[in-house]
N, C-alpha and C. Protein backbone atom coordinates (compact mmCIF):
# COMPACT_ATOMS: atom_id res chain seq x y z
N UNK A 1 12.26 -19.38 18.93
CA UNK A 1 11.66 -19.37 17.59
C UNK A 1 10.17 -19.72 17.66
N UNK A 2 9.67 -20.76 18.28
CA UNK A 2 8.98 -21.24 18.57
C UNK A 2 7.43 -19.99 19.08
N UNK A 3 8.07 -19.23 20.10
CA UNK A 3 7.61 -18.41 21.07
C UNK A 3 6.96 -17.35 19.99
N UNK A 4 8.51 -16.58 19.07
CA UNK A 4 7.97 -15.66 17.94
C UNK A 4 6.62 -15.74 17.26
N UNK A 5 6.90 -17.19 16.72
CA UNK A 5 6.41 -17.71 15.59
C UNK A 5 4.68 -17.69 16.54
N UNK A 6 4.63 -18.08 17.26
CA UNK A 6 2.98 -17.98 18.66
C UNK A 6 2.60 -16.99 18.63
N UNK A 7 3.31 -15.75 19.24
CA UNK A 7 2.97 -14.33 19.12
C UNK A 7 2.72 -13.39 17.60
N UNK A 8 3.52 -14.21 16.76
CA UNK A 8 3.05 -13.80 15.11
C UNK A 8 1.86 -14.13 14.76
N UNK A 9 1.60 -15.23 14.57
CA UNK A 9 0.23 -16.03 14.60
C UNK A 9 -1.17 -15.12 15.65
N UNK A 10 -0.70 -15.40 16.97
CA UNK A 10 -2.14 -14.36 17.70
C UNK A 10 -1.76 -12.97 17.35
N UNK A 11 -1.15 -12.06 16.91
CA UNK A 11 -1.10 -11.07 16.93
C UNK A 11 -1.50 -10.64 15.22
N UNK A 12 -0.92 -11.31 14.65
CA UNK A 12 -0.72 -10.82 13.09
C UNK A 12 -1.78 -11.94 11.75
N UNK A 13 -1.16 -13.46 11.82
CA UNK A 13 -1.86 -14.23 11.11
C UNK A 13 -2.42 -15.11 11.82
N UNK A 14 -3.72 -14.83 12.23
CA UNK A 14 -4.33 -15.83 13.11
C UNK A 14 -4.84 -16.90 12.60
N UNK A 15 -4.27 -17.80 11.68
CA UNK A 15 -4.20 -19.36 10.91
C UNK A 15 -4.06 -20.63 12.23
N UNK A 16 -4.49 -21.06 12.54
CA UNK A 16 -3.72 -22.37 13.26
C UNK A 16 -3.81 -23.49 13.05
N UNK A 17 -2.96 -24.36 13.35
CA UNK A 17 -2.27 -25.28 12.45
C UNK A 17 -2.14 -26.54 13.56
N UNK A 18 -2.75 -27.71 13.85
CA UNK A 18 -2.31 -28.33 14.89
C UNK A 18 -1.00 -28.80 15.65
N UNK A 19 -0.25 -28.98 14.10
CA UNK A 19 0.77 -29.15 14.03
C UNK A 19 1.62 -28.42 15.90
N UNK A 20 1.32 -27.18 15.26
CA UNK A 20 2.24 -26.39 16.37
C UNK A 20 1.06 -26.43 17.70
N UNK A 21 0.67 -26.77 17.80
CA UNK A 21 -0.10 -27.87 19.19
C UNK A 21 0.72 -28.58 19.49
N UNK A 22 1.37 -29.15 18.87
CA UNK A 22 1.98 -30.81 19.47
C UNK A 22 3.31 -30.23 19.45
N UNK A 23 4.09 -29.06 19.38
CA UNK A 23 5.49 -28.83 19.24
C UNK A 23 5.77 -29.01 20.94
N UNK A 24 4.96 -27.67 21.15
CA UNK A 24 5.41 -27.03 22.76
C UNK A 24 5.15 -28.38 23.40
N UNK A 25 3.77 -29.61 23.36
CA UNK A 25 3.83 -30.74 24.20
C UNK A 25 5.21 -31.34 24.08
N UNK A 26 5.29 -31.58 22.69
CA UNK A 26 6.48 -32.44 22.85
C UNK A 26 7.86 -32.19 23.33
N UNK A 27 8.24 -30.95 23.64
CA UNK A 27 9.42 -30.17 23.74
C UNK A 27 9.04 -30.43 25.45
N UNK A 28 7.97 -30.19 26.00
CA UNK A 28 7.44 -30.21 27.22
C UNK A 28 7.97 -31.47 28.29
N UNK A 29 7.37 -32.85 27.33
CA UNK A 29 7.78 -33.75 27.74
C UNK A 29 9.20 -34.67 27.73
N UNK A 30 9.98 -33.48 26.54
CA UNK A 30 11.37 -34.14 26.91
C UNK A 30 12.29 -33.58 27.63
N UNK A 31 11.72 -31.91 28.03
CA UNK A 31 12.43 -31.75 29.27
C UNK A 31 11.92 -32.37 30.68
N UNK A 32 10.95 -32.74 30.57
CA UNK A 32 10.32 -33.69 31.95
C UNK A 32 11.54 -35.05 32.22
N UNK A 33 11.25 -35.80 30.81
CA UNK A 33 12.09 -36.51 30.60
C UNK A 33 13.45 -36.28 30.89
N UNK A 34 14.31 -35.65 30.70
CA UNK A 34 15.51 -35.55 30.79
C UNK A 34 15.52 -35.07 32.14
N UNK A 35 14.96 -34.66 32.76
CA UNK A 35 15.19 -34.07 34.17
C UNK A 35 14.25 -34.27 35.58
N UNK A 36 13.85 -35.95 34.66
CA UNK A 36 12.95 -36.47 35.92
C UNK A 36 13.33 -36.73 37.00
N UNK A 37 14.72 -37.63 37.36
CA UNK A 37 15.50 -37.47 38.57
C UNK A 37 15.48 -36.69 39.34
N UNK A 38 15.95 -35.12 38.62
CA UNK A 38 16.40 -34.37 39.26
C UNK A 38 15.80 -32.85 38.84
N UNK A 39 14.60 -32.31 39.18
CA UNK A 39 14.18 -30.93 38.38
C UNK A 39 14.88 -29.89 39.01
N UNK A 40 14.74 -29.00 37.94
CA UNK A 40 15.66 -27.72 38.80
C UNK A 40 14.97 -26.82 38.27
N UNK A 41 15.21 -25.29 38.45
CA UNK A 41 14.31 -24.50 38.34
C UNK A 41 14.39 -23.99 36.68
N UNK A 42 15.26 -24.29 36.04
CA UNK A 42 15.29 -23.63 34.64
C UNK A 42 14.57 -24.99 34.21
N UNK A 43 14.22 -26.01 34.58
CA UNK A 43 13.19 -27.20 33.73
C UNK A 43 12.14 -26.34 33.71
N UNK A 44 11.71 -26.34 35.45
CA UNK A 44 10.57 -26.01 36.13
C UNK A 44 10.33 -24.52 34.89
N UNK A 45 11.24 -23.66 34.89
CA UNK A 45 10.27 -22.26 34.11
C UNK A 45 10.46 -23.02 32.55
N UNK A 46 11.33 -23.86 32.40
CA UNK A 46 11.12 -24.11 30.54
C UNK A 46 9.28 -25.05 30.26
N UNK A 47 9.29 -25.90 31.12
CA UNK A 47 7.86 -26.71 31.00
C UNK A 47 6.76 -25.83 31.44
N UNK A 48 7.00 -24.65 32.20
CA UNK A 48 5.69 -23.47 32.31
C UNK A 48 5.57 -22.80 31.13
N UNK A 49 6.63 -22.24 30.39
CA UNK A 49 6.50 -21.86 29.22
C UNK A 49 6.40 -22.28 27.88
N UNK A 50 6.57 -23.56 27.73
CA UNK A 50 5.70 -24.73 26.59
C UNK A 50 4.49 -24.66 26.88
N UNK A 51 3.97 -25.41 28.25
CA UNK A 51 2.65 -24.79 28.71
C UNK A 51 1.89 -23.82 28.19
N UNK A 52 2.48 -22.42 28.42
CA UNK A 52 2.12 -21.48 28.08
C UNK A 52 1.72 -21.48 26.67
N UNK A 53 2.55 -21.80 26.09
CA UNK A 53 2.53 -21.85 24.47
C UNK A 53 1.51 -22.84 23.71
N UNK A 54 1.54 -23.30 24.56
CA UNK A 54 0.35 -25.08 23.99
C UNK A 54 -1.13 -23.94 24.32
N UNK A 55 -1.10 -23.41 25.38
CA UNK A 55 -2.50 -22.80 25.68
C UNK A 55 -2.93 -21.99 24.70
N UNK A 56 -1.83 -21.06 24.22
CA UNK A 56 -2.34 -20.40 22.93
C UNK A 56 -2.47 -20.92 21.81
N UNK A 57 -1.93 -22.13 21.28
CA UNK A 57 -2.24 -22.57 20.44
C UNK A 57 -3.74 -23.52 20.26
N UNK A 58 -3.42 -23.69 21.47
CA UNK A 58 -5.26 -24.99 21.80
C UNK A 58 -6.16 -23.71 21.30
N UNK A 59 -5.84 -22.12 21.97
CA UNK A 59 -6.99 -21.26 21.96
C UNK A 59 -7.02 -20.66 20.45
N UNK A 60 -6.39 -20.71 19.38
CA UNK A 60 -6.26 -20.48 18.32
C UNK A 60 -6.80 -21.40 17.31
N UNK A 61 -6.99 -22.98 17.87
CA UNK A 61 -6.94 -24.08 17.32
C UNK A 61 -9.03 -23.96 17.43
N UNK A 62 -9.30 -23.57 18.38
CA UNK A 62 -10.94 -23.16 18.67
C UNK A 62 -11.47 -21.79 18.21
N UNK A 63 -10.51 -21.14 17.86
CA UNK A 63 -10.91 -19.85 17.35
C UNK A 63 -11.36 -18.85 18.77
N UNK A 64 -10.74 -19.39 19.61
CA UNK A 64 -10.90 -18.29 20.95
C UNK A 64 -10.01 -16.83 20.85
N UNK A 65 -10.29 -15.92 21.87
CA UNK A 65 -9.69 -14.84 21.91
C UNK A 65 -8.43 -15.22 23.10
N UNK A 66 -7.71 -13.79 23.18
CA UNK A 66 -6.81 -13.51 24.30
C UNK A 66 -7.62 -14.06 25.64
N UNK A 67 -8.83 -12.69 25.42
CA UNK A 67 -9.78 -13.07 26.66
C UNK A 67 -9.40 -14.87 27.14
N UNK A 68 -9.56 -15.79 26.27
CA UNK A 68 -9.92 -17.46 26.50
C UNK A 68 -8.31 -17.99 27.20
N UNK A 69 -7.36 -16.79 26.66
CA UNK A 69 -6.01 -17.18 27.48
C UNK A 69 -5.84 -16.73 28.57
N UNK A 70 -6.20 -15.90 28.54
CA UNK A 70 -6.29 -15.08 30.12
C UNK A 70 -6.94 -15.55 31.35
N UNK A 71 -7.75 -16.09 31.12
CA UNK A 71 -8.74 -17.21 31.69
C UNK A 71 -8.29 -18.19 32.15
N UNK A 72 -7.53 -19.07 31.03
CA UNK A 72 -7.54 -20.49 31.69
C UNK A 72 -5.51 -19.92 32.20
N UNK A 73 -5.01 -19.23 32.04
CA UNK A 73 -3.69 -18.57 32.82
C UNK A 73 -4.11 -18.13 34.20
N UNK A 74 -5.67 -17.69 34.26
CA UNK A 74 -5.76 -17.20 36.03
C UNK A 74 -5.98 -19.08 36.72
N UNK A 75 -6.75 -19.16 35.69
CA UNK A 75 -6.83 -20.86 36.76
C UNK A 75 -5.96 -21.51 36.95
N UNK A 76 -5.13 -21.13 35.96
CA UNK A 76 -3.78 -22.41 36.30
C UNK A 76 -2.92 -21.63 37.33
N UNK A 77 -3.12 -20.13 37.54
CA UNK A 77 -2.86 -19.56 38.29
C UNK A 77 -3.21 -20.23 39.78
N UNK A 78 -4.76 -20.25 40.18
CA UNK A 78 -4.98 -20.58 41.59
C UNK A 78 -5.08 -22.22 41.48
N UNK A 79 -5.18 -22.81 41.02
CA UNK A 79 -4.49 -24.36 40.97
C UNK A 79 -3.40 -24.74 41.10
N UNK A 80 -2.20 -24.08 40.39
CA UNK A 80 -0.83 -24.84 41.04
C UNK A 80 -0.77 -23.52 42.34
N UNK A 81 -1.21 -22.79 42.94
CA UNK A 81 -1.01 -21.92 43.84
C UNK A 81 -1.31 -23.01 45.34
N UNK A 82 -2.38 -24.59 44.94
CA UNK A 82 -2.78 -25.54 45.86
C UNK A 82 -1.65 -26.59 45.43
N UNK A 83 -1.30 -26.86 44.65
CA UNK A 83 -0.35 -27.74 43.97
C UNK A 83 0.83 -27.62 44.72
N UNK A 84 1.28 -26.35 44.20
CA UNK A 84 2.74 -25.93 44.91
C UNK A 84 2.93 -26.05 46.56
N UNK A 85 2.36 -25.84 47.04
CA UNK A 85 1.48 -25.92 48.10
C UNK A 85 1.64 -27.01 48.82
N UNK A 86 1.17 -28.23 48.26
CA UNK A 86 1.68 -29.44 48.80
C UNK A 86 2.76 -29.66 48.62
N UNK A 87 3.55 -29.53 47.26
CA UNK A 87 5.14 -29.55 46.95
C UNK A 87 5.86 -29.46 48.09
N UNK A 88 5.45 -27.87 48.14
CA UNK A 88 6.49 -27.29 49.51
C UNK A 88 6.30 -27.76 50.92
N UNK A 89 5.01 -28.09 51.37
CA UNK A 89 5.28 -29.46 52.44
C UNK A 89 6.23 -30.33 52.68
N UNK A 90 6.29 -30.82 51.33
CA UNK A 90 7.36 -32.44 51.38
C UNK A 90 8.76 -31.68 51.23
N UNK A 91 9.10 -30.78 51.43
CA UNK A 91 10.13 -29.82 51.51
C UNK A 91 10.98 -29.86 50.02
N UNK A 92 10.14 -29.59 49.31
CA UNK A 92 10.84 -29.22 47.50
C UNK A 92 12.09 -27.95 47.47
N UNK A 93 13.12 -28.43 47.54
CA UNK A 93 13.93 -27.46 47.34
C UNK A 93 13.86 -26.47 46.21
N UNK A 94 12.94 -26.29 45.36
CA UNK A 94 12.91 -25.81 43.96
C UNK A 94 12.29 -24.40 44.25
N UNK A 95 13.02 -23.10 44.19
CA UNK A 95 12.63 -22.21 44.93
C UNK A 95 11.71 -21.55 43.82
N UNK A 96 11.99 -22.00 42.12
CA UNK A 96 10.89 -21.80 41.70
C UNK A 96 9.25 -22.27 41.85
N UNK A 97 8.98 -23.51 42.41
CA UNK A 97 7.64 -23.60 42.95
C UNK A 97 6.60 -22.62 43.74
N UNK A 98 8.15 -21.62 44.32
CA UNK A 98 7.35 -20.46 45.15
C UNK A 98 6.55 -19.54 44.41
N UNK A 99 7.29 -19.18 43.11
CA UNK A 99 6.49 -18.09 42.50
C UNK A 99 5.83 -18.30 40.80
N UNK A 100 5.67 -19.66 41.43
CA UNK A 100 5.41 -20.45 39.45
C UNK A 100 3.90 -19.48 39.64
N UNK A 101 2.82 -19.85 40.94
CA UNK A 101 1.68 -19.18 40.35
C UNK A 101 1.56 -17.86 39.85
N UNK A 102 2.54 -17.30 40.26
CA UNK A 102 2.70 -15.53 40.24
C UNK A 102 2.94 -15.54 38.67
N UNK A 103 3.50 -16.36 38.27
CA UNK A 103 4.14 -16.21 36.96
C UNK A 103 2.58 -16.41 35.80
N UNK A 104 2.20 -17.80 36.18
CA UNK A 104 0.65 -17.73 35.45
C UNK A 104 -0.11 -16.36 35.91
N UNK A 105 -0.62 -15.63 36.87
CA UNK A 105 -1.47 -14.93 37.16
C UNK A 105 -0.75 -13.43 36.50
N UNK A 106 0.70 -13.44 36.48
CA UNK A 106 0.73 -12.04 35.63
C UNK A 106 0.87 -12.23 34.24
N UNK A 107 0.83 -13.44 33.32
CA UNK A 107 0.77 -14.10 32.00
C UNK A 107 -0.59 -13.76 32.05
N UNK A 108 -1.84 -14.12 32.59
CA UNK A 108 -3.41 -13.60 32.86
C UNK A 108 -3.14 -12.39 32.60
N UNK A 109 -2.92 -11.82 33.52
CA UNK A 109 -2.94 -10.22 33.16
C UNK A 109 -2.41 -9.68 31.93
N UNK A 110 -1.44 -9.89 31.50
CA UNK A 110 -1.01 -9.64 30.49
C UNK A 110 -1.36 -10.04 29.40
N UNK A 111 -2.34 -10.96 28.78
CA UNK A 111 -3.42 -11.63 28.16
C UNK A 111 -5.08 -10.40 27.70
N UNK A 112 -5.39 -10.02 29.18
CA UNK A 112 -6.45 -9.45 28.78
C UNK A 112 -6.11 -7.64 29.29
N UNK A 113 -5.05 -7.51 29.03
CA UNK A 113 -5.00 -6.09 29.07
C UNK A 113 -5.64 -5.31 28.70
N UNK A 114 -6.14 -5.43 27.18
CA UNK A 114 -6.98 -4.64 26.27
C UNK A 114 -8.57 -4.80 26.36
N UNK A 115 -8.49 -5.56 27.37
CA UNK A 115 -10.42 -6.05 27.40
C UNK A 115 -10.85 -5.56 28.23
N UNK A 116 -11.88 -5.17 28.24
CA UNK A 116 -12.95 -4.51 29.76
C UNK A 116 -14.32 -4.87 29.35
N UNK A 117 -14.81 -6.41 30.00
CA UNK A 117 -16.05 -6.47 30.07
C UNK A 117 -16.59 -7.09 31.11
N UNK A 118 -17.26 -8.30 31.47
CA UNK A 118 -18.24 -8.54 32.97
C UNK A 118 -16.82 -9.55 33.13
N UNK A 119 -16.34 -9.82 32.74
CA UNK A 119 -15.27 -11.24 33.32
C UNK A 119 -14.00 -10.90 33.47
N UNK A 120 -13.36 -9.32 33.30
CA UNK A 120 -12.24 -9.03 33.20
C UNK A 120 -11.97 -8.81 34.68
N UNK A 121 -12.79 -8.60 35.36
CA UNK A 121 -13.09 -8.09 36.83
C UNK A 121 -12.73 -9.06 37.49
N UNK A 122 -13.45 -10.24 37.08
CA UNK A 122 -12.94 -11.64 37.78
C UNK A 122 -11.76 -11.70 37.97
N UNK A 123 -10.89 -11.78 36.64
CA UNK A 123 -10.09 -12.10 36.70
C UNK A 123 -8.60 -11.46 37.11
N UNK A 124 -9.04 -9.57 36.98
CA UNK A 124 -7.99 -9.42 38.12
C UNK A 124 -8.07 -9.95 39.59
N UNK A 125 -9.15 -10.19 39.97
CA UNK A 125 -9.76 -10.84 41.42
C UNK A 125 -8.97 -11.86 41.53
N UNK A 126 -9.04 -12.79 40.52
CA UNK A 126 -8.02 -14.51 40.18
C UNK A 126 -7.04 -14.14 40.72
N UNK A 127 -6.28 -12.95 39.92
CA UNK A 127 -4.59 -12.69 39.96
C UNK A 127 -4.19 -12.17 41.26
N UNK A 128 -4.98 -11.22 41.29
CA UNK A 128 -5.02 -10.80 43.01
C UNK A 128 -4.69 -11.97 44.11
N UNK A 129 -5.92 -12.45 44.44
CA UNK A 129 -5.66 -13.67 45.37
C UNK A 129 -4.59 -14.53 45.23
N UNK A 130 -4.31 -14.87 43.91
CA UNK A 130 -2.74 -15.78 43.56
C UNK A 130 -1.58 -14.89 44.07
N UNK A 131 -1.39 -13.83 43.75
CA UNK A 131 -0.42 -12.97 44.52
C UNK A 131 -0.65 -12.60 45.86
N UNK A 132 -1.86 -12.52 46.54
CA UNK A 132 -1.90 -12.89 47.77
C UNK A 132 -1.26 -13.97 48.56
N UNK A 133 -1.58 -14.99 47.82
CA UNK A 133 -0.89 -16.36 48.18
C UNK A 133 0.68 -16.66 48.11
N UNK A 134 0.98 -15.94 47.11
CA UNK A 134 2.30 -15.81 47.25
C UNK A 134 3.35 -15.23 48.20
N UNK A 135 2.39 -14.02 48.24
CA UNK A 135 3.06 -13.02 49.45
C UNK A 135 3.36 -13.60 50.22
N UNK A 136 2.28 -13.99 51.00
CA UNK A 136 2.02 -15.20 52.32
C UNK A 136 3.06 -15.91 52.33
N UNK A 137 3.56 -16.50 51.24
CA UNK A 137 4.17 -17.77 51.36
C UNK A 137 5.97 -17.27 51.21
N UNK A 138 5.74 -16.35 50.45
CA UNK A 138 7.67 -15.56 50.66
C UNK A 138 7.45 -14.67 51.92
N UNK A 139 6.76 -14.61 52.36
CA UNK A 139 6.83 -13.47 53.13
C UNK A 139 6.88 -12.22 52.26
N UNK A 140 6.64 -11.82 51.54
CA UNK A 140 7.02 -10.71 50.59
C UNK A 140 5.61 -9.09 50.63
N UNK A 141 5.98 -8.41 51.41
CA UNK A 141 5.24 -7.10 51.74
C UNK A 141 4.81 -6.47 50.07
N UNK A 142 5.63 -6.51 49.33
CA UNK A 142 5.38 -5.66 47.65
C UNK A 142 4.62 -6.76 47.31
N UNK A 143 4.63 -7.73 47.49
CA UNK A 143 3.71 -9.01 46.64
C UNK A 143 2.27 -8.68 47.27
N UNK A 144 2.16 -8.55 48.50
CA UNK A 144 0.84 -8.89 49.00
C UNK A 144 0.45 -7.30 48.76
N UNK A 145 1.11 -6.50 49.27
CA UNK A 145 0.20 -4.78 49.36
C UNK A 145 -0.25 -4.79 47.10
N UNK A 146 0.42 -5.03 46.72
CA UNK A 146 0.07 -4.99 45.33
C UNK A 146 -1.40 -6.03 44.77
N UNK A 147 -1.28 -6.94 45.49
CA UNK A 147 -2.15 -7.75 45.26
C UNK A 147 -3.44 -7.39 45.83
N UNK A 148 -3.38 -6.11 46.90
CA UNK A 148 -4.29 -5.31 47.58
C UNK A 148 -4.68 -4.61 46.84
N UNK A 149 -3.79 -4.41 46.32
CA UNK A 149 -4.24 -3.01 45.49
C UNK A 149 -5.38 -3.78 43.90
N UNK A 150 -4.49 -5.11 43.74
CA UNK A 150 -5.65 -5.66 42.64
C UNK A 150 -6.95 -6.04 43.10
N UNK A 151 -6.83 -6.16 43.97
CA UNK A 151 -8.25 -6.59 44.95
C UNK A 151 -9.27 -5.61 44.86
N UNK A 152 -8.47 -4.38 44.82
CA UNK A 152 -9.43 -2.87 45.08
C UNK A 152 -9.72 -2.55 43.27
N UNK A 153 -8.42 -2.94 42.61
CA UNK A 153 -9.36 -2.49 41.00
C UNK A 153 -10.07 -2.87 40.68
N UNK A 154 -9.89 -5.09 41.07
CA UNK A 154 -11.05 -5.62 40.70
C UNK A 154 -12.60 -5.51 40.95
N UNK A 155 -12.11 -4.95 42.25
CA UNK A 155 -13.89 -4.41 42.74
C UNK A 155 -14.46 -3.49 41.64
N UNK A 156 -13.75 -2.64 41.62
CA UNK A 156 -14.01 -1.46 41.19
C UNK A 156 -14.80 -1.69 39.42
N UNK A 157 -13.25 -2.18 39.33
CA UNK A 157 -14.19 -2.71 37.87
C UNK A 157 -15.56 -3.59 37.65
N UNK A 158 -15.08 -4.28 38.19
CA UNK A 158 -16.82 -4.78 38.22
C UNK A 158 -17.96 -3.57 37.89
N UNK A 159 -18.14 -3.13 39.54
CA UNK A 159 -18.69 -2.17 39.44
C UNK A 159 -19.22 -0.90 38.42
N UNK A 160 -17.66 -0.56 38.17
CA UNK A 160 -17.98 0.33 37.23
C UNK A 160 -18.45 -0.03 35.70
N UNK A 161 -17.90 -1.33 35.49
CA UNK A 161 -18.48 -2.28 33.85
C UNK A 161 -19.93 -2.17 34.16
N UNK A 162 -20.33 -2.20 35.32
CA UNK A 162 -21.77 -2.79 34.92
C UNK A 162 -22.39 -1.29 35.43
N UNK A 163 -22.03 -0.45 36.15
CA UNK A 163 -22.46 1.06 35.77
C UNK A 163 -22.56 1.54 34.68
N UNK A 164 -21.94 1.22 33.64
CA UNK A 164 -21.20 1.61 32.39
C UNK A 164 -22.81 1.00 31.61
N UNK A 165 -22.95 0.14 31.77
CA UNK A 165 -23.90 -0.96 30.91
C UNK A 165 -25.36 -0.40 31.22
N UNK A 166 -25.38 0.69 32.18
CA UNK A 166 -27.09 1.00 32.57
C UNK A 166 -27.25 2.21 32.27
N UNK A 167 -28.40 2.61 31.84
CA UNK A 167 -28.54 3.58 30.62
C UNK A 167 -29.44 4.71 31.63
N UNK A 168 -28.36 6.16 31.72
CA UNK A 168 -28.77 6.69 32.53
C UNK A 168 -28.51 6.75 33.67
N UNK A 169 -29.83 7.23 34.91
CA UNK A 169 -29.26 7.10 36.07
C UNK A 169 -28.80 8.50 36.58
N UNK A 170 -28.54 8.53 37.95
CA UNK A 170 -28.97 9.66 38.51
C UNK A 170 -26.59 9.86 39.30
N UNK A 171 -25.76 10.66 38.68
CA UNK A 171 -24.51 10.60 38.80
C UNK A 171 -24.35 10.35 40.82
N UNK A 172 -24.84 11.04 41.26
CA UNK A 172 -25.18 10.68 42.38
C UNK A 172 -25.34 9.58 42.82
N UNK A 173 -26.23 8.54 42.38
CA UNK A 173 -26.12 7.38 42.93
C UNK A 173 -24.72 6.29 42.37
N UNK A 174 -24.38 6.93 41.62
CA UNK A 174 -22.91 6.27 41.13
C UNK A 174 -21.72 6.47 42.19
N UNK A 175 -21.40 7.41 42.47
CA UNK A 175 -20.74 7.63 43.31
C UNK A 175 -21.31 7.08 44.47
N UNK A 176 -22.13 7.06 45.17
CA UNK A 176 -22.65 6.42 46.45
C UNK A 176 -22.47 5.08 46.48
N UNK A 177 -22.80 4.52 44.88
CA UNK A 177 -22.14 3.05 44.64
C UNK A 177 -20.83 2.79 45.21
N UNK A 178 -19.85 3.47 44.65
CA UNK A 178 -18.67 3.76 44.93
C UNK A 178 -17.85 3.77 46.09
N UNK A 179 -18.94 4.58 46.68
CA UNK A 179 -18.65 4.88 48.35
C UNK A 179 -18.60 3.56 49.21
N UNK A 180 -19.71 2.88 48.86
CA UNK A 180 -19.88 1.42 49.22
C UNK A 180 -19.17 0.43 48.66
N UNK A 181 -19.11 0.29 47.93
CA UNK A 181 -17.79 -0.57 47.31
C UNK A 181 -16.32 -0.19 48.22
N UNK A 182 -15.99 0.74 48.23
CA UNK A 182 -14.69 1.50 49.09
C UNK A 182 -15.13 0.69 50.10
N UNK A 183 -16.07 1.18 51.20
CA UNK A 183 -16.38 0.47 52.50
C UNK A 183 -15.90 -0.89 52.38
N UNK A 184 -17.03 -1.52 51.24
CA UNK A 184 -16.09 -3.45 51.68
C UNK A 184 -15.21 -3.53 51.57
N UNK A 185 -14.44 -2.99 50.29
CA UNK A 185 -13.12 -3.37 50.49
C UNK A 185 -11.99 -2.95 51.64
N UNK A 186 -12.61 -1.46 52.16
CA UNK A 186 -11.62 -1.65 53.39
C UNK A 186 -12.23 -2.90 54.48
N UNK A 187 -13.38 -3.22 54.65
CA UNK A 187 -13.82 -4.14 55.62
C UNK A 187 -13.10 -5.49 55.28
N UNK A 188 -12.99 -6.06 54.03
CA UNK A 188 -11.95 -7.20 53.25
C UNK A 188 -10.87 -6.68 53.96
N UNK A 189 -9.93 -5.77 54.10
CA UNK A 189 -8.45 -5.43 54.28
C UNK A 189 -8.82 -6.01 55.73
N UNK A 190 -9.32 -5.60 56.43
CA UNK A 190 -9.33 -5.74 58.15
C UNK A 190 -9.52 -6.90 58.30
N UNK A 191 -10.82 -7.49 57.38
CA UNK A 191 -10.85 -9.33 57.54
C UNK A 191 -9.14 -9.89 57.97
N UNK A 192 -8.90 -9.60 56.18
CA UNK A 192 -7.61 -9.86 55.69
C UNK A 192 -6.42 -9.70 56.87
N UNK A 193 -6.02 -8.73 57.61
CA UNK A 193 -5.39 -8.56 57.88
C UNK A 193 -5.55 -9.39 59.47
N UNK A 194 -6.87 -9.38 59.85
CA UNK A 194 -6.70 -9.94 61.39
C UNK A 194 -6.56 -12.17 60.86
N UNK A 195 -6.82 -12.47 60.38
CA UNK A 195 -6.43 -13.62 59.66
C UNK A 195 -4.90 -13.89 59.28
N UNK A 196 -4.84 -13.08 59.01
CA UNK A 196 -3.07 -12.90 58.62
C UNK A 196 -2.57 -13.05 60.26
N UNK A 197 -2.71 -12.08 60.81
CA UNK A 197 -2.25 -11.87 62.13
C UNK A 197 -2.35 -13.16 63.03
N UNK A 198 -3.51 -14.01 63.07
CA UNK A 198 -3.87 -15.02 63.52
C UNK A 198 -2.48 -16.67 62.85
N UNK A 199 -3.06 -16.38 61.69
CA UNK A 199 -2.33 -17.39 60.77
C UNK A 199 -0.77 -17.22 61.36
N UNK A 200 -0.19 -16.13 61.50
CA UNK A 200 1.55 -16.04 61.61
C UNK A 200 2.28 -16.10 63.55
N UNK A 201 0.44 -16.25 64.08
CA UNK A 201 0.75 -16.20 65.68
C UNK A 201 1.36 -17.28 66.27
């Protein structure tokens, strides 16, 4: 209900109300509560998704956009991606810790779908690398080649946003842009990949 009532609000009546600020915390902290002993993974995804919900409301509560959710979803993205991280050291049986960041970084994505301007670029870049990290860490080939593949839009976009933004210009040197952009990023893949190779020796 709760969730509806979030997505009605950013989508339809964008009113906010503090009130529903303090719902998702408080709902947050009594599943913490009740399952401090012992967390398990349906706590672990119910307190990511209060989370979730508190963020849109904080960003409604400032009069921010999607853009402002999308944002602070990639950071919380590569922050618990170091978080989890240590978790799984101390040997956390919680097999959701593996893919909590994946879960923020495609909540990011799914946030600024509709936007294309100088920071959207970033932030497939954010999501990228968080699913990089993941890969790595399941071992998972579709996680990481996909996250390659965000690596290569995010370039791209960049690029092309700020092609987009210069008035004129010779089509030729756009494409040559292009050409070069391609180059690093295959030169990134080879980084990428002899690091990898190193890291798993």
């Amino acid at each position: 209900l709760l969730t509806c009532k979030t997505l009605l609000v950013i989508g339809v009546f964008p009113f906010p109300i503090w009130h529903y600020l303090a719902t998702p915390l408080i709902i947050s902290g009594a599943i913490l509560y009740r399952y401090r002993q012992q967390l398990n993974n349906y706590a672990i995804y119910g307190i990511v998704w209060t989370i979730e919900l508190a963020i849109c409301e904080e960003v409604l509560l400032i009069h921010g956009s999607n853009l402002a959710v999308a944002i602070v979803n990639i950071i919380l993205g590569l922050f618990s991606l170091l978080i989890t991280d240590w978790l799984l050291e101390r040997q956390s049986p919680l097999s959701s810790l593996k893919i909590l960041p994946l879960i923020f970084a495609l909540l990011g994505i799914f946030w600024r779908w509709d936007e294309f301007n100088t920071y959207t670029g970033l932030l497939t870049l954010g999501a990228a690398l968080t699913g990089i990290g993941v890969g790595y860490r399941l071992r998972g080939k579709v996680i990481t080649y996909c996250s390659l593949i965000g690596i290569s839009l995010a370039g791209y976009e960049l690029v092309i946003y700020q092609m987009l933004q210069s008035s004129g210009g010779n089509p030729a040197d756009g494409l040559t842009i292009l050409a070069f952009v391609a180059a690093a990023i295959a030169l990134i893949y080879r980084l990428f990949v002899y690091f990898i190779t190193i890291a798993r020796s």
